[in-house]
N, C-alpha and C. Protein backbone atom coordinates (compact mmCIF):
# COMPACT_ATOMS: atom_id res chain seq x y z
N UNK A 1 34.14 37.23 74.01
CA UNK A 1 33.69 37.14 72.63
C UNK A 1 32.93 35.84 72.41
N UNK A 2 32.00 36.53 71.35
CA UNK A 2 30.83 34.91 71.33
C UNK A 2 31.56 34.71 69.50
N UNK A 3 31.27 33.30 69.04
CA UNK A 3 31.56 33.42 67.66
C UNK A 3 29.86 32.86 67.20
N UNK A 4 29.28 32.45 66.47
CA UNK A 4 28.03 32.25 65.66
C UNK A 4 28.18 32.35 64.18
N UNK A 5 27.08 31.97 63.77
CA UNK A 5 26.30 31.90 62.19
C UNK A 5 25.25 32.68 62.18
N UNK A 6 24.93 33.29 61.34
CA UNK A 6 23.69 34.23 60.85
C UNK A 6 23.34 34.06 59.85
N UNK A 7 21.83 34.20 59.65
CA UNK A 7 21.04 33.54 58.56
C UNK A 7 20.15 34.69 58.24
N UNK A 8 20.20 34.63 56.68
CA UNK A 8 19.01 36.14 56.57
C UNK A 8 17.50 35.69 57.38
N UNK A 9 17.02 36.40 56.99
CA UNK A 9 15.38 36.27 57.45
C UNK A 9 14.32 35.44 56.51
N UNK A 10 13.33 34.70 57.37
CA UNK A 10 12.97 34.40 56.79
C UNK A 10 12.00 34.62 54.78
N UNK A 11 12.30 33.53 54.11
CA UNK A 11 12.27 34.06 52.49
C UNK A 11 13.33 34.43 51.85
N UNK A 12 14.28 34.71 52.33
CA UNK A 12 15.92 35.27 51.87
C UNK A 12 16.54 33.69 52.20
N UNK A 13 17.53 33.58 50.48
CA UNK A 13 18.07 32.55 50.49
C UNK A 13 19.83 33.13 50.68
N UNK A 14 19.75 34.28 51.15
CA UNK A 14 20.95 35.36 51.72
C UNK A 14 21.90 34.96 52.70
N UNK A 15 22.96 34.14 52.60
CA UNK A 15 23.53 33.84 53.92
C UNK A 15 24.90 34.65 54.33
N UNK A 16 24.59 34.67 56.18
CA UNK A 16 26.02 35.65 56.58
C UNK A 16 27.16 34.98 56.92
N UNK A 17 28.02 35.09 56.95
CA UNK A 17 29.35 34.32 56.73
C UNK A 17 29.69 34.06 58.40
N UNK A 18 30.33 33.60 58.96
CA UNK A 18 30.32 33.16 60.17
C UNK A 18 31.37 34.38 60.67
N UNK A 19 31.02 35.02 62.20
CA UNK A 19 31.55 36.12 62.72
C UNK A 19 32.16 36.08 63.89
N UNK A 20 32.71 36.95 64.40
CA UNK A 20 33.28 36.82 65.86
C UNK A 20 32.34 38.23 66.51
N UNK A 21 31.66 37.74 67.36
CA UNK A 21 30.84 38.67 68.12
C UNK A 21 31.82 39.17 69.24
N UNK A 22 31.23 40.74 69.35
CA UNK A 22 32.27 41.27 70.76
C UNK A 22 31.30 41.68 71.55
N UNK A 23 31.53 41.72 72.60
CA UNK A 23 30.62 41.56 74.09
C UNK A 23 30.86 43.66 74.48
N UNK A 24 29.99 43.70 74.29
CA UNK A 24 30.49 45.29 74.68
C UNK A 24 30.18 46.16 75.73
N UNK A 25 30.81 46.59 76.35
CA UNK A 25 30.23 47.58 77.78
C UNK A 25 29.18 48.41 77.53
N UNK A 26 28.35 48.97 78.40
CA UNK A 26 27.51 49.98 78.26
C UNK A 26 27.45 50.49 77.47
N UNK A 27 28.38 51.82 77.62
CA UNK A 27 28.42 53.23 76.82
C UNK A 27 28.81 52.77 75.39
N UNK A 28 29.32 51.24 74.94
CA UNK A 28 29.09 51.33 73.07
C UNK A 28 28.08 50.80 73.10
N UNK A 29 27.29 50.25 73.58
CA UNK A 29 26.20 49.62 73.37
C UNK A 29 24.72 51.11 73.17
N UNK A 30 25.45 52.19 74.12
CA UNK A 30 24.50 52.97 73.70
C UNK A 30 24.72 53.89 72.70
N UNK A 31 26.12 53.87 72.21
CA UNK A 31 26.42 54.82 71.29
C UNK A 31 25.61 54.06 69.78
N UNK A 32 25.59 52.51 69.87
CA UNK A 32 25.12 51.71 68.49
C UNK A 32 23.13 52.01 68.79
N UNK A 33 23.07 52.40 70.01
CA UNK A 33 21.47 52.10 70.23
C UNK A 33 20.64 53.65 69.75
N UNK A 34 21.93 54.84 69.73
CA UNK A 34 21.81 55.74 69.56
C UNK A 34 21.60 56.02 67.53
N UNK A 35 21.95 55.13 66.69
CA UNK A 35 21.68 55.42 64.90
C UNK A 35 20.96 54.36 65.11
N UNK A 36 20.31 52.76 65.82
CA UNK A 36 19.33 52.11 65.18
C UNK A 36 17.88 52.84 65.58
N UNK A 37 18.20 53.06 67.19
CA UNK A 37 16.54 53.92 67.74
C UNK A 37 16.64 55.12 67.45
N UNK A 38 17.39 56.29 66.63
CA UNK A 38 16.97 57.43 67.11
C UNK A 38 15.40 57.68 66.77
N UNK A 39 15.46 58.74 67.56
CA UNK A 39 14.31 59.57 67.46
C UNK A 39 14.02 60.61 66.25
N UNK A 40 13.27 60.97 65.53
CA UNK A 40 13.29 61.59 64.42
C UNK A 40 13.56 62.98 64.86
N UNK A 41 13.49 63.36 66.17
CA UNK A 41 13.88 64.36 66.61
C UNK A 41 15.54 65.05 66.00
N UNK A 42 16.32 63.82 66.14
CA UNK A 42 17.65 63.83 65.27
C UNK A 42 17.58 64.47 63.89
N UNK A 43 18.08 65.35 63.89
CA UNK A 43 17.90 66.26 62.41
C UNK A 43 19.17 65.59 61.30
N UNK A 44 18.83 65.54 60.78
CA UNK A 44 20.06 65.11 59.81
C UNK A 44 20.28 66.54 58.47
N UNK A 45 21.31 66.79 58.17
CA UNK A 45 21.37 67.93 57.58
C UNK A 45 22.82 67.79 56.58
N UNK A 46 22.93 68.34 55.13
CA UNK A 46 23.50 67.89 53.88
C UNK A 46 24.17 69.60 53.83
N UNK A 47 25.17 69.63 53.20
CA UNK A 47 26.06 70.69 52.99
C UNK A 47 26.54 71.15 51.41
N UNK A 48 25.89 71.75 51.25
CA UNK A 48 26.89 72.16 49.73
C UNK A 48 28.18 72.63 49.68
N UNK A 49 28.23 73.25 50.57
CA UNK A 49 29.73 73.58 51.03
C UNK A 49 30.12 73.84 52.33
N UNK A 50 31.27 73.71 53.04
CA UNK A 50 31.86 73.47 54.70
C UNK A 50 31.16 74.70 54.96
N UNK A 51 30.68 74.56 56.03
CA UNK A 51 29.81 75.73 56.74
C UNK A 51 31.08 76.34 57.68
N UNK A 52 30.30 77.67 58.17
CA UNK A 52 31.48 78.48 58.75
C UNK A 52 31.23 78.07 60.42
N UNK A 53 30.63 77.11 60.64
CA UNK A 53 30.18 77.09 62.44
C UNK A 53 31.75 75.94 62.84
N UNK A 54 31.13 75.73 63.93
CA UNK A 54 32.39 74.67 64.70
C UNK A 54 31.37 72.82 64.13
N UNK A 55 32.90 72.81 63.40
CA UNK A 55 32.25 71.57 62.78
C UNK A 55 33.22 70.39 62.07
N UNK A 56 33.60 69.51 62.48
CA UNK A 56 34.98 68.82 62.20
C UNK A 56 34.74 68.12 60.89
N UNK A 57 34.44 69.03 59.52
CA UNK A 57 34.63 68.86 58.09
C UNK A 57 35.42 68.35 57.62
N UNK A 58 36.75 67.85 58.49
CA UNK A 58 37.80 67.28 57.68
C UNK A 58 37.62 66.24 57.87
N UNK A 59 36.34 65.32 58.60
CA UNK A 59 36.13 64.39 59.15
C UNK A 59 34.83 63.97 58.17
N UNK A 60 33.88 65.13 58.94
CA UNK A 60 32.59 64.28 58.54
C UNK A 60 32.11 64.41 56.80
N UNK A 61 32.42 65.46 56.36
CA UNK A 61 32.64 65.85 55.14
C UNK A 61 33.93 65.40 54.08
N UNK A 62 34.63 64.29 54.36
CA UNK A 62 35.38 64.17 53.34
C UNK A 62 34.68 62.86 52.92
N UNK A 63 34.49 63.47 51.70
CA UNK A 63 33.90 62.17 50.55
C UNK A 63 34.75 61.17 50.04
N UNK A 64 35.98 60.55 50.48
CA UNK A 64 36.82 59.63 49.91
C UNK A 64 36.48 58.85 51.49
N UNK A 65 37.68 57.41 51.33
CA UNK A 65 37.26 56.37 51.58
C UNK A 65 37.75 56.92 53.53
N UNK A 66 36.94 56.00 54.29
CA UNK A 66 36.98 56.67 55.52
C UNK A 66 38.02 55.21 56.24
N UNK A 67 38.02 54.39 55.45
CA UNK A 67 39.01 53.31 55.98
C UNK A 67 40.30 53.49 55.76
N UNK A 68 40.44 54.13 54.71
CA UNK A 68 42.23 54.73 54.03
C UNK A 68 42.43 55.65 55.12
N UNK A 69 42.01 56.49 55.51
CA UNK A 69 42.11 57.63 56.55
C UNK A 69 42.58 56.76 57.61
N UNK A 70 41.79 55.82 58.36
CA UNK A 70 41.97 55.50 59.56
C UNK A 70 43.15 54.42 59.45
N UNK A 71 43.63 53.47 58.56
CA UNK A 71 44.37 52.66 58.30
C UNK A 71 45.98 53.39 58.23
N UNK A 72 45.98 54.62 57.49
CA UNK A 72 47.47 56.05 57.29
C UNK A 72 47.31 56.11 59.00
N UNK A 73 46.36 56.85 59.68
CA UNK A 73 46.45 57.63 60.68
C UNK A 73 46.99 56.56 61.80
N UNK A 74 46.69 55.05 61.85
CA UNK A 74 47.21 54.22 62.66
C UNK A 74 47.84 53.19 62.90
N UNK A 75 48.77 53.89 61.30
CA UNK A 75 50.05 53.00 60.71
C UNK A 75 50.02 51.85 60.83
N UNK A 76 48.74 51.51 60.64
CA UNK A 76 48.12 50.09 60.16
C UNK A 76 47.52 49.50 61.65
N UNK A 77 47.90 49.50 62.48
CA UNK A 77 47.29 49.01 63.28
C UNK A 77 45.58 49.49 63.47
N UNK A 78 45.15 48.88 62.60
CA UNK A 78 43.67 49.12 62.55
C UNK A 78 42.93 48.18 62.26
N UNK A 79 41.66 47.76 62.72
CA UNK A 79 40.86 46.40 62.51
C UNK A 79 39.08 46.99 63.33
N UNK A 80 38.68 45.94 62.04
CA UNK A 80 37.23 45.69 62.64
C UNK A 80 36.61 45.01 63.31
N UNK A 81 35.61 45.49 64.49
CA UNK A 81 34.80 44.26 65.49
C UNK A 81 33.49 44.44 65.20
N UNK A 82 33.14 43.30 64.31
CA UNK A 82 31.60 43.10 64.22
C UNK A 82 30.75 42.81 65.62
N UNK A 83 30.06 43.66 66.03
CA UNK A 83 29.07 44.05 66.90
C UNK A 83 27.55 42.75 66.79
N UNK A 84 27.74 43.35 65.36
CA UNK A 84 25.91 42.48 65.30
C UNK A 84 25.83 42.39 63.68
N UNK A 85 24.74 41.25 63.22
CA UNK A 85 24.51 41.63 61.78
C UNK A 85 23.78 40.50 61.69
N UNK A 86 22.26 40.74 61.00
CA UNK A 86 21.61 40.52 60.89
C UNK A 86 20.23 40.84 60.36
N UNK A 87 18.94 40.30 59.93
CA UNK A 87 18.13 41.11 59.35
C UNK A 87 16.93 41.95 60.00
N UNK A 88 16.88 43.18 59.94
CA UNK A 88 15.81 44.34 60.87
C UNK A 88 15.64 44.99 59.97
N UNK A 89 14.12 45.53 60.49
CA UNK A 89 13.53 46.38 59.69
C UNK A 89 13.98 47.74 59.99
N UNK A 90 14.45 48.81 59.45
CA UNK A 90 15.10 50.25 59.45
C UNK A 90 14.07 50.95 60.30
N UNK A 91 14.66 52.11 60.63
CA UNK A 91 14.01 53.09 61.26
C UNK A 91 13.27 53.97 60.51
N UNK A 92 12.39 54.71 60.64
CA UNK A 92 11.55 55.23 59.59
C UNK A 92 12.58 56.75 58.97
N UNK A 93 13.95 57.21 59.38
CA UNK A 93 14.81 57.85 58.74
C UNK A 93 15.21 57.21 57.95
N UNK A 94 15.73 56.17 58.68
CA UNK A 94 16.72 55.18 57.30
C UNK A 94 15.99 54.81 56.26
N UNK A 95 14.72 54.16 56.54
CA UNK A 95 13.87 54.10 54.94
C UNK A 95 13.64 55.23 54.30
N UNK A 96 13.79 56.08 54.36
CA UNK A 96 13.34 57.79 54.13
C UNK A 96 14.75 57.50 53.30
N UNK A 97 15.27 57.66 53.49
CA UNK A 97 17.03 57.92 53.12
C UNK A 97 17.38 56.69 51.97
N UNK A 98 16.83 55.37 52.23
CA UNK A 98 16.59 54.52 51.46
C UNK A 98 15.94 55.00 50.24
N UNK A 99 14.63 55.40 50.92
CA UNK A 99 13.65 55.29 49.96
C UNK A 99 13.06 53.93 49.33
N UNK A 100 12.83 52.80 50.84
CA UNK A 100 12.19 51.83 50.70
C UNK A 100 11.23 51.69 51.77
N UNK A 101 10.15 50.64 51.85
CA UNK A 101 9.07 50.77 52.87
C UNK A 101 9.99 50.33 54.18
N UNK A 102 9.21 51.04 55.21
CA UNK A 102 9.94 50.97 56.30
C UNK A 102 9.16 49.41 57.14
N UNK A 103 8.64 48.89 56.48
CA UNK A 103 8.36 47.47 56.79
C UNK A 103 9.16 46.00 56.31
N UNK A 104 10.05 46.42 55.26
CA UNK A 104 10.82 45.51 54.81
C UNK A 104 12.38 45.50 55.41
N UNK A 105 12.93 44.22 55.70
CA UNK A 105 13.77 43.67 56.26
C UNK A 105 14.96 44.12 55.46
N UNK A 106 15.87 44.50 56.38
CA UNK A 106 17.58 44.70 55.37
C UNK A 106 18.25 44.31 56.35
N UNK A 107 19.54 43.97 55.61
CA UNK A 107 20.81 43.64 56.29
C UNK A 107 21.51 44.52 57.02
N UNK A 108 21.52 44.56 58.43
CA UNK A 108 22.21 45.36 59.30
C UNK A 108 23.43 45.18 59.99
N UNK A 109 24.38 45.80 59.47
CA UNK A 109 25.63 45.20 60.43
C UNK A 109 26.58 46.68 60.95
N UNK A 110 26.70 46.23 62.43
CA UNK A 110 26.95 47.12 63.31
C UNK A 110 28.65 46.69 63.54
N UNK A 111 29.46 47.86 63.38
CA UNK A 111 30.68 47.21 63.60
C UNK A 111 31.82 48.68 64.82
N UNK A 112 32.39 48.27 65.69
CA UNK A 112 33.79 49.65 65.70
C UNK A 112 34.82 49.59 65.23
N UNK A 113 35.50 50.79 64.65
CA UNK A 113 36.44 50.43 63.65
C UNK A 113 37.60 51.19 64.92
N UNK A 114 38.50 50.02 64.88
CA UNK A 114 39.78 50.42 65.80
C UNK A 114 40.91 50.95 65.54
N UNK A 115 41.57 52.04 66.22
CA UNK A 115 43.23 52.24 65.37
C UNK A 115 43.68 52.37 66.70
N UNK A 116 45.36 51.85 66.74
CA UNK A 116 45.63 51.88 67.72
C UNK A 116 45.59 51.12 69.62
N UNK A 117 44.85 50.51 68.68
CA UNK A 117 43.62 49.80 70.22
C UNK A 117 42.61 51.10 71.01
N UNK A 118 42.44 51.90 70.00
CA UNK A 118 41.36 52.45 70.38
C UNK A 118 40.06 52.32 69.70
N UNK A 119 39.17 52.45 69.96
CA UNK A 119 37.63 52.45 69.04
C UNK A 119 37.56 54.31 68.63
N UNK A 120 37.61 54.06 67.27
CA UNK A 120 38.03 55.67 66.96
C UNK A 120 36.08 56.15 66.28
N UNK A 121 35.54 54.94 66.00
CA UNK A 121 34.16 54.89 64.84
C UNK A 121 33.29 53.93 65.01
N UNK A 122 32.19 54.07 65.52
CA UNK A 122 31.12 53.12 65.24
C UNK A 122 30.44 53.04 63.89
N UNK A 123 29.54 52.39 62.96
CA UNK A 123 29.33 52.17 62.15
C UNK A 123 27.86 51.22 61.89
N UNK A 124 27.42 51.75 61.27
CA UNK A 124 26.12 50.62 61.26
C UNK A 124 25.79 51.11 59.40
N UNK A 125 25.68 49.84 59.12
CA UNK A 125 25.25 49.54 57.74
C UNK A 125 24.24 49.16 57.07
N UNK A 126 22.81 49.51 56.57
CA UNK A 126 22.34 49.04 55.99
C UNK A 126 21.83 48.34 54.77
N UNK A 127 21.29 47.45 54.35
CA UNK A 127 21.91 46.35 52.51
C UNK A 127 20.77 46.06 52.64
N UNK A 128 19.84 46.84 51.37
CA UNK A 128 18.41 46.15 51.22
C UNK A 128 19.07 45.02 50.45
N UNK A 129 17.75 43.63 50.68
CA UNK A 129 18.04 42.20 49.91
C UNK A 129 18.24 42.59 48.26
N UNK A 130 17.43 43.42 47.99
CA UNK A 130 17.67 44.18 46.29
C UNK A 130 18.94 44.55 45.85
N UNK A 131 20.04 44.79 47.18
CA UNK A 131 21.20 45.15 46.77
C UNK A 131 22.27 44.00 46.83
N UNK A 132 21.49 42.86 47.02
CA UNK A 132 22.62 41.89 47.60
C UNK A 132 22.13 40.81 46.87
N UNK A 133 22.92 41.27 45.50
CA UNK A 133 22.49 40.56 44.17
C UNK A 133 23.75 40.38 43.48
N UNK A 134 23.76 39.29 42.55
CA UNK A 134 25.05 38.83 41.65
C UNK A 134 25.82 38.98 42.20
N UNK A 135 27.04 40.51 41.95
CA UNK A 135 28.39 40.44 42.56
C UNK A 135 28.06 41.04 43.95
N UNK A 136 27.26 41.52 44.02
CA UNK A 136 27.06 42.03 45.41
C UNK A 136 26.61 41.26 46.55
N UNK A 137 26.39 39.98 46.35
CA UNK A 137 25.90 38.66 47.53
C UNK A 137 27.26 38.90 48.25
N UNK A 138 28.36 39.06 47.92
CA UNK A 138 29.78 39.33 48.80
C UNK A 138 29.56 40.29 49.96
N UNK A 139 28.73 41.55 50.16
CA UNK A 139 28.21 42.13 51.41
C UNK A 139 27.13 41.30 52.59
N UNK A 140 27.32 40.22 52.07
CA UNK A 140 26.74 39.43 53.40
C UNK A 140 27.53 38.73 53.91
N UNK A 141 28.96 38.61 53.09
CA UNK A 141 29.68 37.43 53.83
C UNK A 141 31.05 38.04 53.93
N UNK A 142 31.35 39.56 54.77
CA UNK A 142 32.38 40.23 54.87
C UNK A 142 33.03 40.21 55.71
N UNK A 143 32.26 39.58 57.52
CA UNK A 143 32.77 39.45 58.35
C UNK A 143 34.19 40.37 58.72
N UNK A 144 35.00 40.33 59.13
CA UNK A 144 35.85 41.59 60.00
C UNK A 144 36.43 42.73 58.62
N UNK A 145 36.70 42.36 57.03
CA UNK A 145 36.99 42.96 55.92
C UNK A 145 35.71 44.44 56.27
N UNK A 146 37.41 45.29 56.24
CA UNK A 146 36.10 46.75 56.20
C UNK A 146 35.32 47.26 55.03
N UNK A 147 33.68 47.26 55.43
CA UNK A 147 32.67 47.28 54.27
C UNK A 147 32.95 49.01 52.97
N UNK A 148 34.41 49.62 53.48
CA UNK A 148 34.69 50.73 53.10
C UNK A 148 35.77 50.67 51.91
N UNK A 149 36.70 49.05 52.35
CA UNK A 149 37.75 48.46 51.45
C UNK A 149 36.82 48.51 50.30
N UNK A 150 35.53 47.20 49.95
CA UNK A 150 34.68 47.19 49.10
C UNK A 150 34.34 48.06 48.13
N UNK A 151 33.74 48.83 49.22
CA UNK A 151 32.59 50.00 48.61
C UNK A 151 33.47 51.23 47.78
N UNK A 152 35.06 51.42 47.88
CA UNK A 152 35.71 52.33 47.14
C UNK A 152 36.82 51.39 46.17
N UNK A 153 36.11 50.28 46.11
CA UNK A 153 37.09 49.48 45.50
C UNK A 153 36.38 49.30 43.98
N UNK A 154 35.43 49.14 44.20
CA UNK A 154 34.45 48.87 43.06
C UNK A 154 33.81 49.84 42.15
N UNK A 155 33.95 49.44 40.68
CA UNK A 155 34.16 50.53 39.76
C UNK A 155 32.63 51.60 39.77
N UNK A 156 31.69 50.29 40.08
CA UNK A 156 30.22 50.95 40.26
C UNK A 156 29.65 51.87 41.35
N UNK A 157 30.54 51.95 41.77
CA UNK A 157 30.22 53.01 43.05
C UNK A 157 29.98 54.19 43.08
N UNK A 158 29.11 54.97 43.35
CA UNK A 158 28.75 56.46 43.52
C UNK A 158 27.71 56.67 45.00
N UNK A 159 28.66 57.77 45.59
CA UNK A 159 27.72 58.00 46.72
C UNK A 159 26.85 59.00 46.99
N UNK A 160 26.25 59.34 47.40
CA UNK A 160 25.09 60.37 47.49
C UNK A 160 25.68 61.64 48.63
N UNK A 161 24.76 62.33 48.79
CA UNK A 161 24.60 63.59 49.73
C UNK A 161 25.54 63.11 51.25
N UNK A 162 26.37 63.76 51.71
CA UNK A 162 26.58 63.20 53.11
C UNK A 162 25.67 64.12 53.93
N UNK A 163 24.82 63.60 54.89
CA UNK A 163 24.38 64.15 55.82
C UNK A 163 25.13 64.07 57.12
N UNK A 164 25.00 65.23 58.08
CA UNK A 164 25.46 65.12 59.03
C UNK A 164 24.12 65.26 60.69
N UNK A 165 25.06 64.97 61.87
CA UNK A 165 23.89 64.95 62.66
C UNK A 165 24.94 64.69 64.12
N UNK A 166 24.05 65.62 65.38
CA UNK A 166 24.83 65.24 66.56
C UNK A 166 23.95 63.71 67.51
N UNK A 167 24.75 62.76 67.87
CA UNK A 167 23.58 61.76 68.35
C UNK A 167 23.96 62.08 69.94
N UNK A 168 23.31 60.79 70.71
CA UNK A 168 23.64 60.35 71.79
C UNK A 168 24.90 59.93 72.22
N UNK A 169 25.74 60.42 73.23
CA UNK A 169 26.85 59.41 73.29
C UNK A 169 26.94 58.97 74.72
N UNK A 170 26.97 58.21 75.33
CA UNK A 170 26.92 57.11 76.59
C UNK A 170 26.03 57.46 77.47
N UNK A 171 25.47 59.49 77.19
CA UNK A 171 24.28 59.86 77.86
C UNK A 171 23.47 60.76 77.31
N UNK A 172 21.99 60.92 77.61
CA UNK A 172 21.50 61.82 76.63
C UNK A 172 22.16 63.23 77.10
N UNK A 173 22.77 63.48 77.95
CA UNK A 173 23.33 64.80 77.60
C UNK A 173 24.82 64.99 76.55
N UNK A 174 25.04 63.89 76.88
CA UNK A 174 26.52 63.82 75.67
C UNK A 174 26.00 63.51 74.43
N UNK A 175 26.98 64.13 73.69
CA UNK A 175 26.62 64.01 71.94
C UNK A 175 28.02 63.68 71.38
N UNK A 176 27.86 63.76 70.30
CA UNK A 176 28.83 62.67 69.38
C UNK A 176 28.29 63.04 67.78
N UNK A 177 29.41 63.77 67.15
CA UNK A 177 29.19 63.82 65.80
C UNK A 177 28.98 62.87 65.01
N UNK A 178 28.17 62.89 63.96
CA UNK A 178 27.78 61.57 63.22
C UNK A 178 27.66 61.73 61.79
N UNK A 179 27.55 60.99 60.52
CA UNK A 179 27.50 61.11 59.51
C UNK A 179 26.88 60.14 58.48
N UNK A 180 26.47 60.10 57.87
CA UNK A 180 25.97 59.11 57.01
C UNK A 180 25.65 59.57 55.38
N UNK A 181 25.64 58.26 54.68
CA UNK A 181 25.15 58.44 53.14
C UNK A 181 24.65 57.28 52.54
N UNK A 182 24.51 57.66 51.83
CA UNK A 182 23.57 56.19 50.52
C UNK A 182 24.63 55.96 49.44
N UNK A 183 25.34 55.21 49.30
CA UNK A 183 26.23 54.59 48.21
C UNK A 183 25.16 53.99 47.66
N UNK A 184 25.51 53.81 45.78
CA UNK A 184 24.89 53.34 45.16
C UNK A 184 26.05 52.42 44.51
N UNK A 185 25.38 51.05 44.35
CA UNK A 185 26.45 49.90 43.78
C UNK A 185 25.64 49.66 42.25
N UNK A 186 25.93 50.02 41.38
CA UNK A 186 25.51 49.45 39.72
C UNK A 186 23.72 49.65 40.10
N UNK A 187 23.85 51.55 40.77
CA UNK A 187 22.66 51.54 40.89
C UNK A 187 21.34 51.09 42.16
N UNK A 188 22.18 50.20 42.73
CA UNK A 188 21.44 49.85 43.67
C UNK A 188 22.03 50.31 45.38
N UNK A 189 21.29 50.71 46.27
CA UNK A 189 21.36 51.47 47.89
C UNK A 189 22.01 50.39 49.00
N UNK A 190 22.74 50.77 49.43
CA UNK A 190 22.59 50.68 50.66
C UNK A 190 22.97 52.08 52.16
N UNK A 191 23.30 52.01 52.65
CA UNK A 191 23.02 53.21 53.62
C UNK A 191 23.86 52.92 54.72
N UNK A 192 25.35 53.86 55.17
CA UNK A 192 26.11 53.73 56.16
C UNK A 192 25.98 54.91 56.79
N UNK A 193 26.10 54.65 58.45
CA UNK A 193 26.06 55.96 59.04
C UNK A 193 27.52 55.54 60.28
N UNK A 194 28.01 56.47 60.41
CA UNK A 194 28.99 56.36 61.47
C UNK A 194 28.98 57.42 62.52
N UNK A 195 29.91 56.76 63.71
CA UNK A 195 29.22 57.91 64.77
C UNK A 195 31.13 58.27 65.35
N UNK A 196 32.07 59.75 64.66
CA UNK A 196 33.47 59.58 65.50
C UNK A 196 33.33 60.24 66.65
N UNK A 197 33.74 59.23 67.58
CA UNK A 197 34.35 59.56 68.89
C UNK A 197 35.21 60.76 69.11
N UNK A 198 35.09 61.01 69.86
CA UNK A 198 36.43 62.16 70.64
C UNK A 198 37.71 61.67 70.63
N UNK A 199 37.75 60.39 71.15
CA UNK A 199 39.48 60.08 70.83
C UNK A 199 40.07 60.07 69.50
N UNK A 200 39.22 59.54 68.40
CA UNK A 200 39.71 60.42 66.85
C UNK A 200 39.15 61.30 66.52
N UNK A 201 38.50 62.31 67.00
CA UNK A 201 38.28 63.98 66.78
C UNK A 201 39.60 64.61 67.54
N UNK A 202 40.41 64.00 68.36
CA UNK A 202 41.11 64.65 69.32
C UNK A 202 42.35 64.61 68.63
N UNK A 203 42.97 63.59 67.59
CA UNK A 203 44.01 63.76 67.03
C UNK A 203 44.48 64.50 66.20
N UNK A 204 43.41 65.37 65.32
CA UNK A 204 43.71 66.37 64.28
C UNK A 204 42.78 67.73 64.92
């Protein structure tokens, strides 16, 4: 583990709170490389209601908080490892999904969420600077606090459409269910996508 400071980008008077970096093997490194690069080839697709195919809905489709889930399921032994976080410009989905230019800089933070001492969820977050205003400057300085405690804690919260999507997982022939949405804070975006593993698809 490395520890560091992070600083928004340049013009942003935005600062990130000091972190503990984790050094990660291959296959998470490609599961996180798999929601910042995909390919637009990746379909992303929204549900009005649980479809009748093979599809783990009790997962990717439940609209309440996805940290309460994992925190019950691993009788607390559960914690976050910030990966990365810092400022990049989105992929031309994620601005789509935003609905901001895909040339402007947001706050990205890549984290796995553990239960058990297993990595059950990867996670990557995006926080345009527009959203990381007044009470909301607190999403830059969250460090290991899960960004899910927050985001269902706060009265202003409403989230959008969940989309779903199969990515990459350690090879392009392996896949890995995935999910994402646009929470809105007093109105304003940011954009989480998560990718669950098999070892928490395997418990229910």
């Amino acid at each position: 583990m490395r520890a560091g400071i992070l600083k928004a980008g340049s013009g942003s008077s935005i600062l990130c709170a000091s972190v503990t970096f984790v050094t990660l093997r291959r296959p998470a490194l490609i599961v996180l490389n798999s929601l910042s690069r995909q390919h637009l080839a990746v379909r992303w697709r929204s549900y009005r209601r649980v479809p009748g195919r093979v599809l783990p809905s009790h997962w990717l489709l439940d609209s309440g908080s996805l940290t309460a889930r994992l925190v019950a399921l691993s009788g607390g032994d559960f914690r976050v490892e910030v990966v990365a976080q810092g400022w990049q410009r989105p992929n031309i989905s994620e601005a789509r999904a935003l609905q901001i230019d895909p040339r402007l800089k947001v706050l990205v933070r890549e984290v796995r969420l553990l239960g058990r001492g297993q990595v059950w969820v990867h996670a990557r977050s995006l926080i345009p600077a527009t959203t990381l205003t007044g009470r909301h400057r607190k999403l830059a300085t969250l460090g290991s606090r899960p960004l899910g405690e927050v985001l269902f804690s706060d009265p202003g919260m409403q989230r959008g459409a969940i989309e779903t999507a199969r990515v990459p997982l350690y090879s392009p022939a392996s896949r890995a269910w995935a999910r994402r949405s646009v929470f809105f804070l007093d109105h304003k975006p940011l954009l989480v996508s998560e990718v669950f593993l098999p070892q928490l698809l395997q418990l229910q």
